[in-house]
C-alpha atoms as a PDB file:
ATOM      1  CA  UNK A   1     218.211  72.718 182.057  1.00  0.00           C
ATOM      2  CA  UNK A   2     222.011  72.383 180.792  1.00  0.00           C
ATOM      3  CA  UNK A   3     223.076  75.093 178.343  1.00  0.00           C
ATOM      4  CA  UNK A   4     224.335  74.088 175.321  1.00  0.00           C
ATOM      5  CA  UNK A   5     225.672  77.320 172.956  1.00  0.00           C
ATOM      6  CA  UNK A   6     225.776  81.177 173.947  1.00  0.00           C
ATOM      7  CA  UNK A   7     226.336  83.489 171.514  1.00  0.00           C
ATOM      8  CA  UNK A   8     226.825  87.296 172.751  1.00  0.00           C
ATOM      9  CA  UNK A   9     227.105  89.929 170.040  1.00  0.00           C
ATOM     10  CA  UNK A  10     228.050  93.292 170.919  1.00  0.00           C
ATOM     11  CA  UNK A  11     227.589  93.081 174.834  1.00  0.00           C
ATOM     12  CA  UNK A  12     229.570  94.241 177.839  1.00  0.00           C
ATOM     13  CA  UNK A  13     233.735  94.170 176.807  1.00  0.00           C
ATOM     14  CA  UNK A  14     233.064  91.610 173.947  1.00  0.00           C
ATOM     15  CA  UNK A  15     232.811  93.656 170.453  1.00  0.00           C
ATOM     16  CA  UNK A  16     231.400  91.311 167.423  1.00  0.00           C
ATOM     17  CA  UNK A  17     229.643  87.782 167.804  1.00  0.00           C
ATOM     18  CA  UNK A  18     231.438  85.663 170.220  1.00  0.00           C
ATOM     19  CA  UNK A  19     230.401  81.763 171.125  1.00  0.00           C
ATOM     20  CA  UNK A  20     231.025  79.423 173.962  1.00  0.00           C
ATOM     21  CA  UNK A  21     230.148  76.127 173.224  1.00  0.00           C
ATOM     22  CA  UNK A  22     229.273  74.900 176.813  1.00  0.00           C
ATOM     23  CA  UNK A  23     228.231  71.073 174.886  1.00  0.00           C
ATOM     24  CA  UNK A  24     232.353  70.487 175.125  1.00  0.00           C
ATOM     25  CA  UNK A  25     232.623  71.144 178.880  1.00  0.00           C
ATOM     26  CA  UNK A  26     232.428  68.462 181.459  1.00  0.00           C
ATOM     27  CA  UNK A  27     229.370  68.598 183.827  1.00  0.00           C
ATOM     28  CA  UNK A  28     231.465  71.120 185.966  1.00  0.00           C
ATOM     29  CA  UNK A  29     233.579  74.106 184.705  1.00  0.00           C
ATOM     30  CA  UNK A  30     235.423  77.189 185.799  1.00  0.00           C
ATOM     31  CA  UNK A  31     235.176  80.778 184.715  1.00  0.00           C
ATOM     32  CA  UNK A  32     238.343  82.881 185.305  1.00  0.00           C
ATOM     33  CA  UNK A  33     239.865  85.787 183.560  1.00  0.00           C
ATOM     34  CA  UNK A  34     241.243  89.122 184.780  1.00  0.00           C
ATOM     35  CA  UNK A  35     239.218  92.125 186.008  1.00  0.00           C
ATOM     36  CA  UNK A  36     236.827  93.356 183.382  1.00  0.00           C
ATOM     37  CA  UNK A  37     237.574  90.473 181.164  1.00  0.00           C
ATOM     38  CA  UNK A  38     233.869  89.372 180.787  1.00  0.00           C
ATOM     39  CA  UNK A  39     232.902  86.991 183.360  1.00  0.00           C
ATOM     40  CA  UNK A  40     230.186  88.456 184.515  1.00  0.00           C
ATOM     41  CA  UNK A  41     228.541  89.179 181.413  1.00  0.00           C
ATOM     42  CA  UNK A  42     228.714  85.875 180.431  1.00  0.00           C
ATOM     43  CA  UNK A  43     226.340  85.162 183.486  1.00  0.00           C
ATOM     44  CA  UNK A  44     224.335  88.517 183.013  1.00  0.00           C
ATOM     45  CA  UNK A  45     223.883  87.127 179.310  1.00  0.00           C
ATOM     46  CA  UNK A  46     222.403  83.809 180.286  1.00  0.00           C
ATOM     47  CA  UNK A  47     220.138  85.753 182.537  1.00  0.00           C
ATOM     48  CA  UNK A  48     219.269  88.341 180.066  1.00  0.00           C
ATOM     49  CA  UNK A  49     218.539  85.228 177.864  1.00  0.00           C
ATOM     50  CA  UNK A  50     216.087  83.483 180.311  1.00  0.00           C
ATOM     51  CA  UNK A  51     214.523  86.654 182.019  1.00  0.00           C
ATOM     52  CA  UNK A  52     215.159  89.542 180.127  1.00  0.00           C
ATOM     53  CA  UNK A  53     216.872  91.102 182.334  1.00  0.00           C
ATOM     54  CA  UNK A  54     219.921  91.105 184.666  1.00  0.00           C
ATOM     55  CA  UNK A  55     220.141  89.875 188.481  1.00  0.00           C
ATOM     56  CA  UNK A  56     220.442  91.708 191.212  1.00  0.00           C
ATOM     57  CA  UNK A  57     220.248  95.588 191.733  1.00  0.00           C
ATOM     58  CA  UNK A  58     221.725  95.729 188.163  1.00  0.00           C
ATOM     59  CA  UNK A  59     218.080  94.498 186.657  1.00  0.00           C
ATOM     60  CA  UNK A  60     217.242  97.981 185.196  1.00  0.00           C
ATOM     61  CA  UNK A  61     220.511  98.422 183.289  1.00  0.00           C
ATOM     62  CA  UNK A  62     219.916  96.296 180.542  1.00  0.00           C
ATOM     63  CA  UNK A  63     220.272  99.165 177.655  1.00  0.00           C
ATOM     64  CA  UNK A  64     223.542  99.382 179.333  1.00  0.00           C
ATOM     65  CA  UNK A  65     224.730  95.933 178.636  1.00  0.00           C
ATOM     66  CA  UNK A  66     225.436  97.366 175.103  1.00  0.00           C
ATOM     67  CA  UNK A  67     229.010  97.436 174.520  1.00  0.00           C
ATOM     68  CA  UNK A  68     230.668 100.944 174.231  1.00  0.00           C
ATOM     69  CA  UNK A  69     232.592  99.881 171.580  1.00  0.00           C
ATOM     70  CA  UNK A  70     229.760  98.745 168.864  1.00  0.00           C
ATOM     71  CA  UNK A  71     228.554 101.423 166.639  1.00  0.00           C
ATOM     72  CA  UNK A  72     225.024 102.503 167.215  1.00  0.00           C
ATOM     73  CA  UNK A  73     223.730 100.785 164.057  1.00  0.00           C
ATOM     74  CA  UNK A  74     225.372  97.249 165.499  1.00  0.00           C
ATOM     75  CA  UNK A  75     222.889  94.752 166.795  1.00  0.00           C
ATOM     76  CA  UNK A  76     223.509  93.917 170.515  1.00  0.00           C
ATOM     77  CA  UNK A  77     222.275  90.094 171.419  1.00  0.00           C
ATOM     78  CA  UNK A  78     222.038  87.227 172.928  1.00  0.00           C
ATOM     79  CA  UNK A  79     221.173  83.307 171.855  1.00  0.00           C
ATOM     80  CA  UNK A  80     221.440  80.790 174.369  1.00  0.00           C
ATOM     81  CA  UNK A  81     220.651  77.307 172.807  1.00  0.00           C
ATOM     82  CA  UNK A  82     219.853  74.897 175.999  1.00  0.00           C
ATOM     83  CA  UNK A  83     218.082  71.341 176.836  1.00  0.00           C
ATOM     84  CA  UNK A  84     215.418  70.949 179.206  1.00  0.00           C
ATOM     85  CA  UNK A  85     214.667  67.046 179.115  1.00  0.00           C
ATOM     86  CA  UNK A  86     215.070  65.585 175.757  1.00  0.00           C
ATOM     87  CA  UNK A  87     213.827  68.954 174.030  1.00  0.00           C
ATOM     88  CA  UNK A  88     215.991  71.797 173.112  1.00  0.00           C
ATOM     89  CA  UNK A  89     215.654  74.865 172.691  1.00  0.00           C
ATOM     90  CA  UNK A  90     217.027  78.908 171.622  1.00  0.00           C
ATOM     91  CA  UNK A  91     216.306  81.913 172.953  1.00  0.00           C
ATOM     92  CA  UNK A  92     217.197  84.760 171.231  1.00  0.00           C
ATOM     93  CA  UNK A  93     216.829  88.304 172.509  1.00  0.00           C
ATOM     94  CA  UNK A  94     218.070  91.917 170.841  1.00  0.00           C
ATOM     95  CA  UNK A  95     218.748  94.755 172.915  1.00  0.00           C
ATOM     96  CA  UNK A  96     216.709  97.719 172.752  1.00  0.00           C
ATOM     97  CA  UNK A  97     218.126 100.315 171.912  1.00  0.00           C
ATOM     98  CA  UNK A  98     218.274 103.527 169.792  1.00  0.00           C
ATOM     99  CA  UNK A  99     219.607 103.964 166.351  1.00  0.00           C
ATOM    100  CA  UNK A 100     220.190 107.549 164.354  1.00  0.00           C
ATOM    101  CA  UNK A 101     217.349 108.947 162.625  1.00  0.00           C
ATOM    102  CA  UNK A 102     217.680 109.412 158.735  1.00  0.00           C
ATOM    103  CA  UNK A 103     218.680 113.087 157.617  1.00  0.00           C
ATOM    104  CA  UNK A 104     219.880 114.476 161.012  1.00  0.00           C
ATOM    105  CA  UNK A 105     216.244 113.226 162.326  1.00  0.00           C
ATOM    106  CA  UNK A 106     216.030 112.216 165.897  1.00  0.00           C
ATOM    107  CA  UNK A 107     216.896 109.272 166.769  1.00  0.00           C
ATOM    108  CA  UNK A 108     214.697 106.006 166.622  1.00  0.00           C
ATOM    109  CA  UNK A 109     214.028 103.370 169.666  1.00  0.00           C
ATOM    110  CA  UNK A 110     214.759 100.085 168.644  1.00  0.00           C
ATOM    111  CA  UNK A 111     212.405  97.975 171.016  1.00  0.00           C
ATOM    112  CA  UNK A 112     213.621  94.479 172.333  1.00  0.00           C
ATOM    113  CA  UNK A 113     212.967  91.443 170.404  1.00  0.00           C
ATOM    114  CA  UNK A 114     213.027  87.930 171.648  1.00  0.00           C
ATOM    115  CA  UNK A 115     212.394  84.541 169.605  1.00  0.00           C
ATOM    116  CA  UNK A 116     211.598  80.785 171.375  1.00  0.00           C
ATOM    117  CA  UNK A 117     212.445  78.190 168.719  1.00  0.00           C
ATOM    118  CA  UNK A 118     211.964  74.426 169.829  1.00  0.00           C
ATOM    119  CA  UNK A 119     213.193  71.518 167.800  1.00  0.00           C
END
């Protein structure tokens, strides 16, 4: 398997869409940035992507990975486009979530979607 495009939108520190193209990197990269600037997520995300979930004794925060700054109304995502063989393939998952109710109503669970296209 050898990702090819991950697009997170509204998760962790990163506020709006925001894609790394991972086709223009050499078989071998590095991930660096300062404290808090997103490296994890950017691993959490291509788990989340996958599995649905997060590693490690994070895996039942997912409705956290969210990011704080995103209105509630804001979709929160992930699409990871990848190649397994010859085939590729995207993934693409939405947060669940909640969302305001209409009128001062309560508010309304969003449940998690998740889409497998092949091409």
């Amino acid at each position: 398997m050898r990702p090819e495009k991950l697009t997170i939108q509204n998760i962790g520190p990163f506020i709006g869409a925001h894609t790394i193209d991972f086709s223009t990197l050499g078989d071998i990269f590095l991930i660096f940035g300062k404290t808090g600037a997103g490296k994890t997520t950017i691993f959490d995300a291509l788990c989340y992507a996958f599995y649905g979930n997060v590693p490690g004794s994070r895996k039942d925060l997912v409705r956290q990975m969210r990011s704080q700054g995103s209105l509630d109304t804001d979709e929160a995502s992930v699409t990871l486009e990848f190649t397994l063989g010859l085939q590729r393939y995207r993934i693409i998952r939405v947060l669940p979530g909640e969302r305001p109710g209409k009128r001062g109503a309560k508010s309304q669970a969003i449940p998690e979607d998740v889409h497998l296209d092949q091409w």
